[in-house]
N, C-alpha and C. Protein backbone atom coordinates (compact mmCIF):
# COMPACT_ATOMS: atom_id res chain seq x y z
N UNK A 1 93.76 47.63 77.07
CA UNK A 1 93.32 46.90 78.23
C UNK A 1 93.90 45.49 78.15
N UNK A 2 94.42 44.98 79.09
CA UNK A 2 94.91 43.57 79.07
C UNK A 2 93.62 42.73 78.73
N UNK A 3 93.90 41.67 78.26
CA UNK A 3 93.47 40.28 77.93
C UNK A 3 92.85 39.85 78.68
N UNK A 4 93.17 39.53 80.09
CA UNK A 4 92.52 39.20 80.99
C UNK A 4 91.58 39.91 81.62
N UNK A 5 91.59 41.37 81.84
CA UNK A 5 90.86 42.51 82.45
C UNK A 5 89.91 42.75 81.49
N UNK A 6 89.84 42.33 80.16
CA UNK A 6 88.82 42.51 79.38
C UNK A 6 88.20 41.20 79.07
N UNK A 7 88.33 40.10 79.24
CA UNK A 7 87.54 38.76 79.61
C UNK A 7 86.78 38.67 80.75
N UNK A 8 87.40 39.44 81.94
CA UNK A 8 86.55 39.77 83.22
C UNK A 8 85.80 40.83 83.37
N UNK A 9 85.78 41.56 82.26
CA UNK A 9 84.95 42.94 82.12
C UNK A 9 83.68 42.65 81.16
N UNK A 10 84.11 41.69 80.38
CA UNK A 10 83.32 41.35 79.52
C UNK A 10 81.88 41.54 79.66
N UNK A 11 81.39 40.63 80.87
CA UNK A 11 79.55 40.53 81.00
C UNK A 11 79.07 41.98 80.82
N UNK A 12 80.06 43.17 81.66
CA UNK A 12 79.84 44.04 81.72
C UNK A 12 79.51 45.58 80.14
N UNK A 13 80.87 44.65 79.58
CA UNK A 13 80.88 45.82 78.59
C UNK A 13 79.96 45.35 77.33
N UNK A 14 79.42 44.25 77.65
CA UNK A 14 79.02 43.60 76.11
C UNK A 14 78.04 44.95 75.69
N UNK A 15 76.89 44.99 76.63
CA UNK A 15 76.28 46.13 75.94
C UNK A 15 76.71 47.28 75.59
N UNK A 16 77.41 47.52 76.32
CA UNK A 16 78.62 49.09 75.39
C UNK A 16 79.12 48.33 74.42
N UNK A 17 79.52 47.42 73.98
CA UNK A 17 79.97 47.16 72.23
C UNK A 17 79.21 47.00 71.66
N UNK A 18 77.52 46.72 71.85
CA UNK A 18 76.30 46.59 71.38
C UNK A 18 76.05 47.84 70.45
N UNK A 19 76.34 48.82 71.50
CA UNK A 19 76.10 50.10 70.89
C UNK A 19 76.83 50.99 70.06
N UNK A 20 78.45 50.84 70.58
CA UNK A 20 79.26 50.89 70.14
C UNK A 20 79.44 50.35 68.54
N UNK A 21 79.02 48.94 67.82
CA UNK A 21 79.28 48.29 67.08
C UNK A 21 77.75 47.57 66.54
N UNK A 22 76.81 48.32 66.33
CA UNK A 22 75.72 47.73 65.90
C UNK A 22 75.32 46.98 65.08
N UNK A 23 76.43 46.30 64.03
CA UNK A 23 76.28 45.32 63.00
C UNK A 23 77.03 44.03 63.93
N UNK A 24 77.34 44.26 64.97
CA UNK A 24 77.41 42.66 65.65
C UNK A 24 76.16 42.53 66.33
N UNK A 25 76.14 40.82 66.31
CA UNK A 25 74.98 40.14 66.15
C UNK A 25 75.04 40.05 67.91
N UNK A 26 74.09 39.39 68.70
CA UNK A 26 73.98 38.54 69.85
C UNK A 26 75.32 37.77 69.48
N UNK A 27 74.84 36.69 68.70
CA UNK A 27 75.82 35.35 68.66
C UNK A 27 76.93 35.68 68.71
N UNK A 28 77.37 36.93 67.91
CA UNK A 28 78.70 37.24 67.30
C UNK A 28 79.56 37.60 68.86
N UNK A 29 78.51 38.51 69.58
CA UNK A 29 78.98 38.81 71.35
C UNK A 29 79.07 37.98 72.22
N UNK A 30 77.98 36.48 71.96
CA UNK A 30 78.99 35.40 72.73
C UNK A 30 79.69 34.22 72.16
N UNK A 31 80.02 34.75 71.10
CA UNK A 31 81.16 34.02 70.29
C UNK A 31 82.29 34.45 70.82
N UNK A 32 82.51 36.72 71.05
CA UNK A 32 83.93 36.67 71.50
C UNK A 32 84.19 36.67 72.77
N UNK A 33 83.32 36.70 73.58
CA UNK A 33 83.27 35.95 75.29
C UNK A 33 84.03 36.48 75.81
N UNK A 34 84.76 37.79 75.61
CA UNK A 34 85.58 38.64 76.13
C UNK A 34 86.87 38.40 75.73
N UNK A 35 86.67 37.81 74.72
CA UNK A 35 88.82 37.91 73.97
C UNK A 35 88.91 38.44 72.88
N UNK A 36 89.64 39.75 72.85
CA UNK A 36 90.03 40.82 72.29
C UNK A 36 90.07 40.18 70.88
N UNK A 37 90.88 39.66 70.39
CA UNK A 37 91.49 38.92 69.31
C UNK A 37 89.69 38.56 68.40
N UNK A 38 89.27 37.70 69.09
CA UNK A 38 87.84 37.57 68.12
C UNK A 38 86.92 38.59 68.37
N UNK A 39 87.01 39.60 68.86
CA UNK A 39 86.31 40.76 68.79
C UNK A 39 87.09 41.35 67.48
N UNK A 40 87.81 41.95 67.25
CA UNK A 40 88.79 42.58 66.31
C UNK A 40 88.62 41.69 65.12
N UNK A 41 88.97 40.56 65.07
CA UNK A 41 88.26 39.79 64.05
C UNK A 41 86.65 39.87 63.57
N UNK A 42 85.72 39.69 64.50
CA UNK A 42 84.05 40.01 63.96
C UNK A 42 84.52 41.82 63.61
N UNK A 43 85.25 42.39 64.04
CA UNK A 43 84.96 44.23 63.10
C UNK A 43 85.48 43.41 62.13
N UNK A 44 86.56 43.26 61.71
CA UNK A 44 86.85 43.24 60.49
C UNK A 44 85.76 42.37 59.39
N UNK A 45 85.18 41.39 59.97
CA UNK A 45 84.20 40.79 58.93
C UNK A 45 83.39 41.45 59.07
N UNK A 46 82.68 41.95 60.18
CA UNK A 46 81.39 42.83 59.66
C UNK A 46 81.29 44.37 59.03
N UNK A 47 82.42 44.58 59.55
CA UNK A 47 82.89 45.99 58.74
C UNK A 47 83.91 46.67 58.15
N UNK A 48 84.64 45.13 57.72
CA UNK A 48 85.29 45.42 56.46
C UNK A 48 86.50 45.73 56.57
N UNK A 49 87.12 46.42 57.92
CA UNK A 49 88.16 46.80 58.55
C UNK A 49 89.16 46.43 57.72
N UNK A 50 90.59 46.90 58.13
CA UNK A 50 91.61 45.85 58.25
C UNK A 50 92.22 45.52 59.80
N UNK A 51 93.04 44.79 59.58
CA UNK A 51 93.41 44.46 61.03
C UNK A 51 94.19 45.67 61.92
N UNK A 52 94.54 46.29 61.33
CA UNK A 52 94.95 47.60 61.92
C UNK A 52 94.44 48.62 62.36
N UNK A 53 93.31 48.91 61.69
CA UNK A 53 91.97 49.65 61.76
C UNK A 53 90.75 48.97 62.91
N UNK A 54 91.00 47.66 62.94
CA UNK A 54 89.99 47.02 63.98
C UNK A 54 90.60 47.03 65.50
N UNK A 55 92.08 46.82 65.04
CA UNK A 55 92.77 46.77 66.72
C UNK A 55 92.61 48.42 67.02
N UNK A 56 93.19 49.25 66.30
CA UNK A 56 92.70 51.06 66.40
C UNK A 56 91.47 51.19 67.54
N UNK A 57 89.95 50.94 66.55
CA UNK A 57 89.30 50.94 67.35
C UNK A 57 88.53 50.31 68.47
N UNK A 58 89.28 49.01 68.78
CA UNK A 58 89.18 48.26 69.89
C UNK A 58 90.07 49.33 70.91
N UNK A 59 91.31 49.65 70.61
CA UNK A 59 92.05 50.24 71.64
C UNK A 59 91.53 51.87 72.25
N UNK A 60 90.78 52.22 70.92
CA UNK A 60 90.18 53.40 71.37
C UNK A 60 88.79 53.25 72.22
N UNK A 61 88.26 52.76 71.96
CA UNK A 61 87.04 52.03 72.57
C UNK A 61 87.20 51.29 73.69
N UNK A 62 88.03 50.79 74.32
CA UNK A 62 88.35 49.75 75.33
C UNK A 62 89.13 51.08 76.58
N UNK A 63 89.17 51.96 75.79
CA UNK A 63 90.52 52.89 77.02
C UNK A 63 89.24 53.87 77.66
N UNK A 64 88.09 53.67 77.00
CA UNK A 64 87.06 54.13 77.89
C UNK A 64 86.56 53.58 79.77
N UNK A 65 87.19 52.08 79.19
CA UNK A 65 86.77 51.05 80.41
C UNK A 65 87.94 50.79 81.59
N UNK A 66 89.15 50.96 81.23
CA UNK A 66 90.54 51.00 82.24
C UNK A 66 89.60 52.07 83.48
N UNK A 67 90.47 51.25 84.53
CA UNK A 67 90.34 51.86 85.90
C UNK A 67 91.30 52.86 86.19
């Protein structure tokens, strides 16, 4: 999903990554305020990821939300 289409989707999807990703916090969801990049970053600190593995399942997870 583009960058932008997922900053404007954001309000929307936070609670699907809620559920999706249950070791992120509140704060941690409006810390990444809809930019991909610090989302992918909080997986990897909260679950250890690597960066390859976090963008993976951002991209798998996010291709649920494309129009």
């Amino acid at each position: 999903m583009d960058s932008n289409v997922f900053k404007g989707k954001w309000k929307q999807m936070k609670g699907e990554a809620k559920k999706q990703w249950g070791k992120l916090t509140d704060d941690d969801l409006n810390v990444i305020d809809g930019e991909k990049d610090k989302l992918v970053g909080k997986l990897q600190e909260r679950y250890g990821h690597t960066k390859d593995a976090a963008e993976r399942e951002y991209t798998d997870w996010s291709a649920r939300y494309r129009d």
